[in-house]
N, C-alpha and C. Protein backbone atom coordinates (compact mmCIF):
# COMPACT_ATOMS: atom_id res chain seq x y z
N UNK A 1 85.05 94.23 84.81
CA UNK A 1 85.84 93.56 85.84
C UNK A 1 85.05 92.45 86.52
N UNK A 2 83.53 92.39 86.27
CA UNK A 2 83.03 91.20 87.41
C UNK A 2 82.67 90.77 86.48
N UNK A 3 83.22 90.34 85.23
CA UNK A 3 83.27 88.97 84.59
C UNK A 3 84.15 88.09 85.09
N UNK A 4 85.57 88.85 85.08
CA UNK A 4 86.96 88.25 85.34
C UNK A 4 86.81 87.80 86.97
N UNK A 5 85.83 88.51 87.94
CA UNK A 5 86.00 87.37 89.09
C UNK A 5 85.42 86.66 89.42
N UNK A 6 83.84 86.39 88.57
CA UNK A 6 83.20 85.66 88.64
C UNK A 6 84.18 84.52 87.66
N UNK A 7 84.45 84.67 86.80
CA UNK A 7 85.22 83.46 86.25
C UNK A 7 86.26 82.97 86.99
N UNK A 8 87.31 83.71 87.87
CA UNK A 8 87.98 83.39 89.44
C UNK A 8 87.40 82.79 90.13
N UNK A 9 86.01 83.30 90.29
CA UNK A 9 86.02 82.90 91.31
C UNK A 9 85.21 80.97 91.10
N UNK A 10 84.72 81.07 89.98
CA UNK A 10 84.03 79.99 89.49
C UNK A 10 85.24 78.66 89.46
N UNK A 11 86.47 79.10 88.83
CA UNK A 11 87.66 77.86 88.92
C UNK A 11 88.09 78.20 89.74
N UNK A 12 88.15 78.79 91.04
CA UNK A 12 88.80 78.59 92.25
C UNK A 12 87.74 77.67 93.30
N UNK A 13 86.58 77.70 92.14
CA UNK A 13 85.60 76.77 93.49
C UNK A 13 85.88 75.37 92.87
N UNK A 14 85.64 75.19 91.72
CA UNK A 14 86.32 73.88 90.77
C UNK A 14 87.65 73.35 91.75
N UNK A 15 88.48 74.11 91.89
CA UNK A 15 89.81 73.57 92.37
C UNK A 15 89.84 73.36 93.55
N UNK A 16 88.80 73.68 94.48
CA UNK A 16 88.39 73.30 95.91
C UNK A 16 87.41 72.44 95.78
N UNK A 17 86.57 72.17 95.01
CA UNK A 17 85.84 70.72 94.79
C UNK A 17 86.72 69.58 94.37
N UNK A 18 87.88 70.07 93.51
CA UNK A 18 88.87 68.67 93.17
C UNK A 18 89.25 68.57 94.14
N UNK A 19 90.00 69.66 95.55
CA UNK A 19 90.45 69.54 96.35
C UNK A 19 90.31 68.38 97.55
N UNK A 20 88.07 68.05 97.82
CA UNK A 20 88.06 67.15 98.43
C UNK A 20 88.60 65.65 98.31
N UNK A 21 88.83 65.67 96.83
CA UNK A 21 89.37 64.06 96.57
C UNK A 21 90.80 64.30 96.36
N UNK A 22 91.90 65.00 95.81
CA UNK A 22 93.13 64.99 95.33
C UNK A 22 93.64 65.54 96.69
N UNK A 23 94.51 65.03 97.50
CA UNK A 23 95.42 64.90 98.42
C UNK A 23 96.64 66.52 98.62
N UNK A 24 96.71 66.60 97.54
CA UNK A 24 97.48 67.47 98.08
C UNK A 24 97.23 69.16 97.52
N UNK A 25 96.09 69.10 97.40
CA UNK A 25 95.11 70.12 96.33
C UNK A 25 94.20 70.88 97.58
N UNK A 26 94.57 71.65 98.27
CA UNK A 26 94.00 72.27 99.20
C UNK A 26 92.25 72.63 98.86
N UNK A 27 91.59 72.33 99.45
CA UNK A 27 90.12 72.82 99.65
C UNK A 27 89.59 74.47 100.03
N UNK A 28 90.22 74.81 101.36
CA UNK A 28 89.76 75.68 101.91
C UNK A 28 90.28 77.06 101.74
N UNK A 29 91.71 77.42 101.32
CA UNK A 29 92.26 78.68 100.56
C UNK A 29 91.24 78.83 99.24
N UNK A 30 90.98 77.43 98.64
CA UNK A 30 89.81 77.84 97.49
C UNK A 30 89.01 78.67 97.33
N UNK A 31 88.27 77.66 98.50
CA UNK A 31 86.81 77.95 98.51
C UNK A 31 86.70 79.48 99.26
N UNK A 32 87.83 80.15 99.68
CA UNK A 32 87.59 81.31 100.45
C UNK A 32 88.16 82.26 99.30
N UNK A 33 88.78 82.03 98.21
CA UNK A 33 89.39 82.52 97.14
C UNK A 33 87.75 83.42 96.26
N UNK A 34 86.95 81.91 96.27
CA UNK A 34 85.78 81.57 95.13
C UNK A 34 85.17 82.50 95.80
N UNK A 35 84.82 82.33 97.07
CA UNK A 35 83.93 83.89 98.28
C UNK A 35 84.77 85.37 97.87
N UNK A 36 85.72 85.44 98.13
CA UNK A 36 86.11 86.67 97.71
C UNK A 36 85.65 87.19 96.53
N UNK A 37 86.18 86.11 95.58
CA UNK A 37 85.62 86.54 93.86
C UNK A 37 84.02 86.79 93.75
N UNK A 38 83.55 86.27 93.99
CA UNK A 38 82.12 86.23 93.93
C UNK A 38 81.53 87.21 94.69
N UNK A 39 82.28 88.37 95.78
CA UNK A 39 81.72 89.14 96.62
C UNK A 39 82.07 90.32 95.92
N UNK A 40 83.16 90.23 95.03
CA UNK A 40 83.01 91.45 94.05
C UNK A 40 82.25 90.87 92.65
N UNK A 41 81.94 90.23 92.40
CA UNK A 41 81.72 89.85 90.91
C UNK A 41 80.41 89.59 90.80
N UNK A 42 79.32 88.93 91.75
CA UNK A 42 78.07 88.63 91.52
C UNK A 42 77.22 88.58 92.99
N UNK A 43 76.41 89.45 93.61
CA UNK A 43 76.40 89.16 94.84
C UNK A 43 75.24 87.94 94.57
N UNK A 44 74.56 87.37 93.76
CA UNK A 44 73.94 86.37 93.38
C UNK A 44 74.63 85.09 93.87
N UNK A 45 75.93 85.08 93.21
CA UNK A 45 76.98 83.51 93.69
C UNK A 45 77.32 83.63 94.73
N UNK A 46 77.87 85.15 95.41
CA UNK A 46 78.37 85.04 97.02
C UNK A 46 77.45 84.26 97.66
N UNK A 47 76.06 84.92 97.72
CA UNK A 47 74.98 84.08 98.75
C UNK A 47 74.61 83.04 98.12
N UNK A 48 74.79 82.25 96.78
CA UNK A 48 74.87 80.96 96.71
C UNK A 48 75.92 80.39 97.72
N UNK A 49 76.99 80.85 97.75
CA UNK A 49 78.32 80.10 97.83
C UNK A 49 78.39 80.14 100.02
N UNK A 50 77.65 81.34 100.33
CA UNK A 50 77.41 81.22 101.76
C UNK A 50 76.18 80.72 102.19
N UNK A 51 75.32 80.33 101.30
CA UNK A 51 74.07 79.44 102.03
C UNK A 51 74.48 78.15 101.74
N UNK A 52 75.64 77.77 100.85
CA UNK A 52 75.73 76.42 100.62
C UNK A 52 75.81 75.38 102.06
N UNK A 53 74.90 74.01 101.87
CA UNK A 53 75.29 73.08 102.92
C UNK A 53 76.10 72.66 103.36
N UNK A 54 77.36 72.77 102.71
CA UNK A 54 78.05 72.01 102.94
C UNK A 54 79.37 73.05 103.04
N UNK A 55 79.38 74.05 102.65
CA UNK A 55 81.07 75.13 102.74
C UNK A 55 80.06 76.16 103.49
N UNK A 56 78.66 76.30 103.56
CA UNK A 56 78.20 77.65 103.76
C UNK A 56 78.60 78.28 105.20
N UNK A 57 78.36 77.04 106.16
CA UNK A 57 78.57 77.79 107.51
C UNK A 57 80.33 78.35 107.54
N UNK A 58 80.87 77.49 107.18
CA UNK A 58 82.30 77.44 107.63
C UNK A 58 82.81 79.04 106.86
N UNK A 59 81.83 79.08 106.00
CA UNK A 59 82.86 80.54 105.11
C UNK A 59 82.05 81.82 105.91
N UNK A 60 81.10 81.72 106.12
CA UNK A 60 80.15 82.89 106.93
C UNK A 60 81.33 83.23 108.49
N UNK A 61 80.89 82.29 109.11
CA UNK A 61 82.02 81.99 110.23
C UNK A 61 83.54 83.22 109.86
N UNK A 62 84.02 82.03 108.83
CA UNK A 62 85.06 83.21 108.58
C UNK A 62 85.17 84.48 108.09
N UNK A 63 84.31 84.61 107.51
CA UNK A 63 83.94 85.92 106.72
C UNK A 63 83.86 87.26 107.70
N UNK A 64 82.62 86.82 108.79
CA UNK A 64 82.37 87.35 109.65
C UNK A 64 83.38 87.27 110.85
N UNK A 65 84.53 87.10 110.55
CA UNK A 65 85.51 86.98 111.50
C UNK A 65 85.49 86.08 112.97
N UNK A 66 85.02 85.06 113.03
CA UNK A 66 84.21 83.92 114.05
C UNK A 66 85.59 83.08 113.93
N UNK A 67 86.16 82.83 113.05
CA UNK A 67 87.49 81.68 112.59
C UNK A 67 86.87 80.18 112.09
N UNK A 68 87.26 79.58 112.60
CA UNK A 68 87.16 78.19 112.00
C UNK A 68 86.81 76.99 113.58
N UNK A 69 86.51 76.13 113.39
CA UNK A 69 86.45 75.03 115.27
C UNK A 69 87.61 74.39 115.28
N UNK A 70 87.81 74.29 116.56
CA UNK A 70 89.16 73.46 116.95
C UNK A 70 88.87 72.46 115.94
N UNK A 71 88.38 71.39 115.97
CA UNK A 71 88.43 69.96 115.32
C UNK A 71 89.29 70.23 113.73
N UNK A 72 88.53 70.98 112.96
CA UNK A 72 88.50 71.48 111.85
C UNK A 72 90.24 71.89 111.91
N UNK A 73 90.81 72.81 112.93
CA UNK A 73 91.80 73.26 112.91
C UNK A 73 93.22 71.67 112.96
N UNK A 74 92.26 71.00 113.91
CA UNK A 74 93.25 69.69 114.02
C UNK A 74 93.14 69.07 112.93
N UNK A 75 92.02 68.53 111.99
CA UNK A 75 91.96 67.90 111.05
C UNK A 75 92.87 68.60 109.98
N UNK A 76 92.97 69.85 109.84
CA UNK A 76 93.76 70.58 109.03
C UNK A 76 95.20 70.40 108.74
N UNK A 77 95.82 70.28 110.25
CA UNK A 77 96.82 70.20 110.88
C UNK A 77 97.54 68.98 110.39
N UNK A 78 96.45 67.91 110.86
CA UNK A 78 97.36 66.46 110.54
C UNK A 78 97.15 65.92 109.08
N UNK A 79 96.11 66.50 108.01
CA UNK A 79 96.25 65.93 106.69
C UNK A 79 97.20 67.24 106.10
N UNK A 80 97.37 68.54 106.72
CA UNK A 80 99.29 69.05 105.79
C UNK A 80 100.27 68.48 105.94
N UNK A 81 100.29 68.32 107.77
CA UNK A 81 101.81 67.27 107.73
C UNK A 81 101.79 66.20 107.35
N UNK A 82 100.24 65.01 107.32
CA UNK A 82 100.50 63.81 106.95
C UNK A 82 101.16 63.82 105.38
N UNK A 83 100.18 65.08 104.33
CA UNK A 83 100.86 65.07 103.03
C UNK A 83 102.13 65.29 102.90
N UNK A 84 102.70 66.37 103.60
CA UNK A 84 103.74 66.81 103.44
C UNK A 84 104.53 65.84 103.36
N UNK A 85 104.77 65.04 104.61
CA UNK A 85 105.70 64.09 105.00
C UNK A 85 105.84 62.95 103.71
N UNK A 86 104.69 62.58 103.15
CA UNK A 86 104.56 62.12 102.33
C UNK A 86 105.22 62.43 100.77
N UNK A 87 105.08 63.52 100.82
CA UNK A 87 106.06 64.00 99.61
C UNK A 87 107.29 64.02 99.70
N UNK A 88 107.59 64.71 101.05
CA UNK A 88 108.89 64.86 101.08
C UNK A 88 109.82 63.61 101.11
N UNK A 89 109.09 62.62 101.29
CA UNK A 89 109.92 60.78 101.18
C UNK A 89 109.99 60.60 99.78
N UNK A 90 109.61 61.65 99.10
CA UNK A 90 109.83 60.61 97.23
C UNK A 90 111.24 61.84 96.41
N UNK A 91 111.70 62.82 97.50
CA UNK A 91 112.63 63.65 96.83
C UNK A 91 114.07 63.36 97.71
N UNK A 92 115.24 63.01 96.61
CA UNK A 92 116.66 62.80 97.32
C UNK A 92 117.40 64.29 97.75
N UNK A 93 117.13 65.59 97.13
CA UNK A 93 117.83 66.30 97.33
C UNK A 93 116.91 67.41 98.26
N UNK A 94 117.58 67.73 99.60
CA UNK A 94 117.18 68.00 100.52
C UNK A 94 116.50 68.98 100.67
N UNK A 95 117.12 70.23 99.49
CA UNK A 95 116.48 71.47 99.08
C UNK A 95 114.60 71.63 99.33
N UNK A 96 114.10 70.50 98.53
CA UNK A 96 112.76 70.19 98.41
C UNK A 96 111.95 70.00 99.56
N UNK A 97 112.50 68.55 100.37
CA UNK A 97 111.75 68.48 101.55
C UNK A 97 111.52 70.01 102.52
N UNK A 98 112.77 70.65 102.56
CA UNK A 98 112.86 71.96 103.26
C UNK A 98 112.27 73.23 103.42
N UNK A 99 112.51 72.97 101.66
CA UNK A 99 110.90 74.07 101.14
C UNK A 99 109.43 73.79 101.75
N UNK A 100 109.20 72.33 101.37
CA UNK A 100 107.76 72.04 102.01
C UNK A 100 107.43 72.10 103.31
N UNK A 101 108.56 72.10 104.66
CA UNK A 101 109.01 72.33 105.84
C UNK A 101 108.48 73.55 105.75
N UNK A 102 108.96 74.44 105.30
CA UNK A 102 108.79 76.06 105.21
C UNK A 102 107.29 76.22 105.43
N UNK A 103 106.53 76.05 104.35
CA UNK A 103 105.37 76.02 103.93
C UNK A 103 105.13 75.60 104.56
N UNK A 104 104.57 74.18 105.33
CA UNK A 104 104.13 73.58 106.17
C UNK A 104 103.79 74.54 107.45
N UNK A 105 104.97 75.15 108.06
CA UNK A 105 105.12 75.33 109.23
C UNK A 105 104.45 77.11 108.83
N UNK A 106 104.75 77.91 107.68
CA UNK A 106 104.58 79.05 107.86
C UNK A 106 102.38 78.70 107.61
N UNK A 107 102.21 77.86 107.30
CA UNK A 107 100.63 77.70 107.13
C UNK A 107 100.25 77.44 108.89
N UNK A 108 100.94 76.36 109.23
CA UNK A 108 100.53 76.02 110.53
C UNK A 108 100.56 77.27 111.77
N UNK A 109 101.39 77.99 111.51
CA UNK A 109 101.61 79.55 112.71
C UNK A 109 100.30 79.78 112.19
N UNK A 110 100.31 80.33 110.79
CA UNK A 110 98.87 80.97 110.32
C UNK A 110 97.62 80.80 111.40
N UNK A 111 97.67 79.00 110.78
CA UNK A 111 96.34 78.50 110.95
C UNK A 111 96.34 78.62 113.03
N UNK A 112 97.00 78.40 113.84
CA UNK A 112 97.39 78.54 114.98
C UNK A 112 97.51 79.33 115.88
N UNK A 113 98.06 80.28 115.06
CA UNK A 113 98.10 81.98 115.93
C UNK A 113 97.36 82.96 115.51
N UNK A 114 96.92 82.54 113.96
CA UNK A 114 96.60 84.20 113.77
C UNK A 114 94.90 84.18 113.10
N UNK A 115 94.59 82.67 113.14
CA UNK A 115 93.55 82.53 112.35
C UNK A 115 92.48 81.86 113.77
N UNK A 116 91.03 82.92 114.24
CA UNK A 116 90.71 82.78 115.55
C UNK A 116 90.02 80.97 115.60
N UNK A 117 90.00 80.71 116.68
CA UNK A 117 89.34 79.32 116.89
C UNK A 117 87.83 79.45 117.42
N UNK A 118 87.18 79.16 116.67
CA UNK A 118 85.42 79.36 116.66
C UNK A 118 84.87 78.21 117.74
N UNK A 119 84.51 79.06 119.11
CA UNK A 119 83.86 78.31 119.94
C UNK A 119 82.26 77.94 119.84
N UNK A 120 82.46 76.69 119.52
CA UNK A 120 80.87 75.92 119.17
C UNK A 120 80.32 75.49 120.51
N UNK A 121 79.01 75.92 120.48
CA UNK A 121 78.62 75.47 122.27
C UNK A 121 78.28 73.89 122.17
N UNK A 122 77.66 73.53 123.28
CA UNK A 122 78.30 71.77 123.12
C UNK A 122 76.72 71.11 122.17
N UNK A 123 75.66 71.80 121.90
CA UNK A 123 75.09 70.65 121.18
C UNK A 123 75.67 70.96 119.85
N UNK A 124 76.40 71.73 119.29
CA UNK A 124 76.80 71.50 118.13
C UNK A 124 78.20 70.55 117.98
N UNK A 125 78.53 70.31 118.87
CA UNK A 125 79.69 69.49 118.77
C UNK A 125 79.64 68.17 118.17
């Protein structure tokens, strides 16, 4: 079995690295996908994947139940709806935009109510 999540968890980190450049290819469900996999599959890649520079703090944080920083939460916020909105202008039948409405809004409660906001003291700001 910890072949199959190290190999999860290996293209779920792939698809959160495409994520930083492709627009509508989420990053951060990934990269917390690739942590999961890797926390059953190799504890070798987990603590690669939580000392990393650049995802390491943010997944520890969450891991350890800390949440995510306001900023992070706003930046989140305005590149779903900016995409969203964006998609939803290239479909005529209404069904579609509505769906992504759905989604949109059932991520945003998520990210809003139920997912904690990590208070950074001010020299890390």
């Amino acid at each position: 079995m910890k072949p199959f999540y190290n190999a999860a968890g290996v293209l779920a980190l792939l698809l959160g690295i495409l994520g930083l450049f492709l627009p509508l290819l989420p990053t951060t469900p990934f990269l917390l996908l690739a942590s999961w996999c890797f926390a059953r599959g190799s504890e070798r890649l987990h603590r690669w994947l939580l000392s990393h520079p650049v995802f390491g703090e943010y997944l520890r944080n969450f891991e350890a139940g800390r949440g995510i920083p306001l900023k992070a939460k706003v930046l989140a916020t305005v590149m779903l709806w900016g995409s969203l909105l964006l998609a939803m202008r290239r479909f005529d039948d209404p069904a579609i935009p509505a769906l992504l409405a759905l989604m949109g809004a059932g991520v945003s409660i998520y990210l809003w109510r139920f997912l904690p906001t990590l208070r950074l003291d001010p020299a890390k700001r």
